[in-house]
N, C-alpha and C. Protein backbone atom coordinates (compact mmCIF):
# COMPACT_ATOMS: atom_id res chain seq x y z
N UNK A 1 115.34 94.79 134.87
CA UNK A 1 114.35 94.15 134.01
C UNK A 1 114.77 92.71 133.74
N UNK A 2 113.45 91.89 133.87
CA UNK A 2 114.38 90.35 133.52
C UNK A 2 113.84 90.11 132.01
N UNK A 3 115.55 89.70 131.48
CA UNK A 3 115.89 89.34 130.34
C UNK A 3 114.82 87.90 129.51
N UNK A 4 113.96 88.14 128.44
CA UNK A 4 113.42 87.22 127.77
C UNK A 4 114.21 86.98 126.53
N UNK A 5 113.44 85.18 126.15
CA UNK A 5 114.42 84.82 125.43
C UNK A 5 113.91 85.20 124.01
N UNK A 6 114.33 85.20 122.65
CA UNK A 6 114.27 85.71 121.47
C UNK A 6 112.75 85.27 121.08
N UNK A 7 112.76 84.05 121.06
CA UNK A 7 111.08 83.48 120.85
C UNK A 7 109.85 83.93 121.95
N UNK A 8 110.56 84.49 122.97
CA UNK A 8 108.91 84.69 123.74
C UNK A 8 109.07 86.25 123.38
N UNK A 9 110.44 86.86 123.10
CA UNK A 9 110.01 88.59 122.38
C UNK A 9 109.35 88.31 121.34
N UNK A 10 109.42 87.51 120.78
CA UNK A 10 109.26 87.41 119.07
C UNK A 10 107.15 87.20 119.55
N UNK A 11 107.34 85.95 120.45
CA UNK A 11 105.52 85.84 120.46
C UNK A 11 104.86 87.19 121.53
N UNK A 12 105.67 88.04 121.75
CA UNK A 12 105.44 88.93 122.59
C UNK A 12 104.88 90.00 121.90
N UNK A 13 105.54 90.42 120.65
CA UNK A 13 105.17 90.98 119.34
C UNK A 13 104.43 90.67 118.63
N UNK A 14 104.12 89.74 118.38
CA UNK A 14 103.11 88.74 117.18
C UNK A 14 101.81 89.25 118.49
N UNK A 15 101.81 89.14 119.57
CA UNK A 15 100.69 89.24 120.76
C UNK A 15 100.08 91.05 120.45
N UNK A 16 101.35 91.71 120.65
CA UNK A 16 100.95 93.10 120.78
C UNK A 16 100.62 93.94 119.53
N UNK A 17 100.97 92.99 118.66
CA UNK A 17 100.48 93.74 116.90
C UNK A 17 98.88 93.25 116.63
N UNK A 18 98.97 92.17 117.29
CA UNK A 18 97.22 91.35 116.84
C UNK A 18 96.26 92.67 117.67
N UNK A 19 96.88 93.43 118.46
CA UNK A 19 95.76 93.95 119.29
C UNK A 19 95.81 95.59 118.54
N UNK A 20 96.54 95.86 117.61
CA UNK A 20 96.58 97.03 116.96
C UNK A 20 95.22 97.15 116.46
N UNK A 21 94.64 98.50 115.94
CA UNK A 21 93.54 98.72 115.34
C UNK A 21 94.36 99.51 114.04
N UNK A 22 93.91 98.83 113.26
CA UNK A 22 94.39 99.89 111.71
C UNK A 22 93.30 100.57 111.65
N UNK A 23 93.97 101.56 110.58
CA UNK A 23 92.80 102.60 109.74
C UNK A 23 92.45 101.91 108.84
N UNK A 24 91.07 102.53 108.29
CA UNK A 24 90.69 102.04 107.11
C UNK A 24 91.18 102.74 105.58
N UNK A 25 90.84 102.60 104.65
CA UNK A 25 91.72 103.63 103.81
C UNK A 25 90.81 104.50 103.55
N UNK A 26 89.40 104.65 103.51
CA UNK A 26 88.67 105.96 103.70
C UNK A 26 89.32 106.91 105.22
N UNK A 27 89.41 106.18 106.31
CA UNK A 27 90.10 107.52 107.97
C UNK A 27 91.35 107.45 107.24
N UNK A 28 92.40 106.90 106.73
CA UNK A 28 93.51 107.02 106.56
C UNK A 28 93.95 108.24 105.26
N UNK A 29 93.05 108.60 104.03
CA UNK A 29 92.61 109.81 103.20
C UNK A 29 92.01 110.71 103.52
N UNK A 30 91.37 110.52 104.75
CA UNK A 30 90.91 112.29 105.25
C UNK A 30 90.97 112.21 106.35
N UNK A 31 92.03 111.66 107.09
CA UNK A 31 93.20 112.02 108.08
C UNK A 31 94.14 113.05 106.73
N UNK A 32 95.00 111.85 106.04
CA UNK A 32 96.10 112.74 105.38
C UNK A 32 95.26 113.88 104.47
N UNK A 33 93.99 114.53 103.97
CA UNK A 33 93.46 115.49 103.84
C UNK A 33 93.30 116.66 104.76
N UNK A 34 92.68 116.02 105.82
CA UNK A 34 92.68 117.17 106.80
C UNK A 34 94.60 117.74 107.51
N UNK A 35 95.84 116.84 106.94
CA UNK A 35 96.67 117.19 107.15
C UNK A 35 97.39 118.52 106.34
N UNK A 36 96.93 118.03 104.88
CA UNK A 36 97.11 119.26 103.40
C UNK A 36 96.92 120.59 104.48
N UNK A 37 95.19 120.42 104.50
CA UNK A 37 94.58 121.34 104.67
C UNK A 37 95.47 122.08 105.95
N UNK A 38 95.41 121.48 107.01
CA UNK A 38 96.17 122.64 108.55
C UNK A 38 97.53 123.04 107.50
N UNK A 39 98.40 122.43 106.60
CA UNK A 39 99.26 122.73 106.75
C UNK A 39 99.08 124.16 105.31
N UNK A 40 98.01 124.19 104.74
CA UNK A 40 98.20 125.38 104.12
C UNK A 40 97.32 126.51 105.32
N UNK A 41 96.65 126.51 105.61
CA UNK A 41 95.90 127.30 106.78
C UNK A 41 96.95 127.79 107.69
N UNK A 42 98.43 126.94 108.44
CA UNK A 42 99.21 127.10 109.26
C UNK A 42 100.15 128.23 108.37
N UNK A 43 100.30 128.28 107.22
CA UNK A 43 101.50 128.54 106.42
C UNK A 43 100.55 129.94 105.90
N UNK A 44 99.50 130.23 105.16
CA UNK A 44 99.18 130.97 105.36
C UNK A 44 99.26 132.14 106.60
N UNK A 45 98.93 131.88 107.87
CA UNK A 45 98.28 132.29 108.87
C UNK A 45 100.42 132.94 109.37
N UNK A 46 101.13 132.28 109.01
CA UNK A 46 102.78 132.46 109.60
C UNK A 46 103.03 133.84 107.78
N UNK A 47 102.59 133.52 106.66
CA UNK A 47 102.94 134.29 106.26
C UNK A 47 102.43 135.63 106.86
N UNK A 48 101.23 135.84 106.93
CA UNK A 48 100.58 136.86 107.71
C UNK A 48 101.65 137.27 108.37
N UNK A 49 101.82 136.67 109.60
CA UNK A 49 101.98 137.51 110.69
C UNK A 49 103.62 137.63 110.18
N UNK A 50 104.22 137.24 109.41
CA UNK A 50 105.69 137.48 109.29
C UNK A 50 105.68 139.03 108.58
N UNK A 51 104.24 138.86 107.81
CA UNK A 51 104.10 140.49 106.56
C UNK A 51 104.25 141.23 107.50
N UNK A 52 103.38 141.09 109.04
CA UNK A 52 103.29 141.80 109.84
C UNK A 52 104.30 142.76 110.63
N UNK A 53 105.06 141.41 110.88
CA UNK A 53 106.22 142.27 111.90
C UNK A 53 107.31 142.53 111.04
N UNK A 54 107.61 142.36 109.41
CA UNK A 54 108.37 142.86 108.57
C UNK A 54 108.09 144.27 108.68
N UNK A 55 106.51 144.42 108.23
CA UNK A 55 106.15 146.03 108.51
C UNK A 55 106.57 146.43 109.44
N UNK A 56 105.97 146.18 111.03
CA UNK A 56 106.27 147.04 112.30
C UNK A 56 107.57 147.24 112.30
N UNK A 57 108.60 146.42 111.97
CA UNK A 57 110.14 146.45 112.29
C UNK A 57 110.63 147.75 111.35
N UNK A 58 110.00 147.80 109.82
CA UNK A 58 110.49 148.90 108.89
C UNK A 58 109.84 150.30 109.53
N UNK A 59 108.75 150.47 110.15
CA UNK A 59 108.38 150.82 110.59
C UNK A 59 109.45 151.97 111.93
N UNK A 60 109.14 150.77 112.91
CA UNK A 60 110.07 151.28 113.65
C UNK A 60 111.21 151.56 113.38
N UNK A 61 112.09 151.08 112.14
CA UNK A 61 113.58 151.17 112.33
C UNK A 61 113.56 152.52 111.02
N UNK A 62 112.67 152.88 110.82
CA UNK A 62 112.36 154.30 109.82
C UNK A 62 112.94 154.02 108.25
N UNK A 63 113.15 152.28 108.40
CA UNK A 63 112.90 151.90 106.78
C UNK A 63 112.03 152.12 105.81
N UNK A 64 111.07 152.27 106.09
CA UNK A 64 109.74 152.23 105.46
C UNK A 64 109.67 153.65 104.40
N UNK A 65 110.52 154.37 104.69
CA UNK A 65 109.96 155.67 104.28
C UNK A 65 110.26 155.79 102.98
């Protein structure tokens, strides 16, 4: 790779940030909303299936009784 000097990284950056698109702060609050939300739906949905195979395992291993 050929080596650039500090000022053309530096305007190389100033170049590649101007072309960023930000969020607005309405997409940027229900982005991080719709994040809440998967992460109680995900955590729910893992307690489930953990109740699950707690059972099958007592189950099978003749804990349960």
């Amino acid at each position: 790779m050929a080596k650039t000097n500090p000022f053309e990284f530096l305007q190389q950056v100033r170049s590649e940030g101007a072309k960023v698109t930000w969020p607005t702060r309405k997409e940027t609050m229900i982005t991080t909303l719709m994040v809440f939300v998967m992460v109680v739906v995900a955590s729910i949905f893992f307690l489930v299936i953990d109740q699950v195979v707690r059972l099958g395992v007592s189950y099978v291993l003749g804990l349960g009784s």
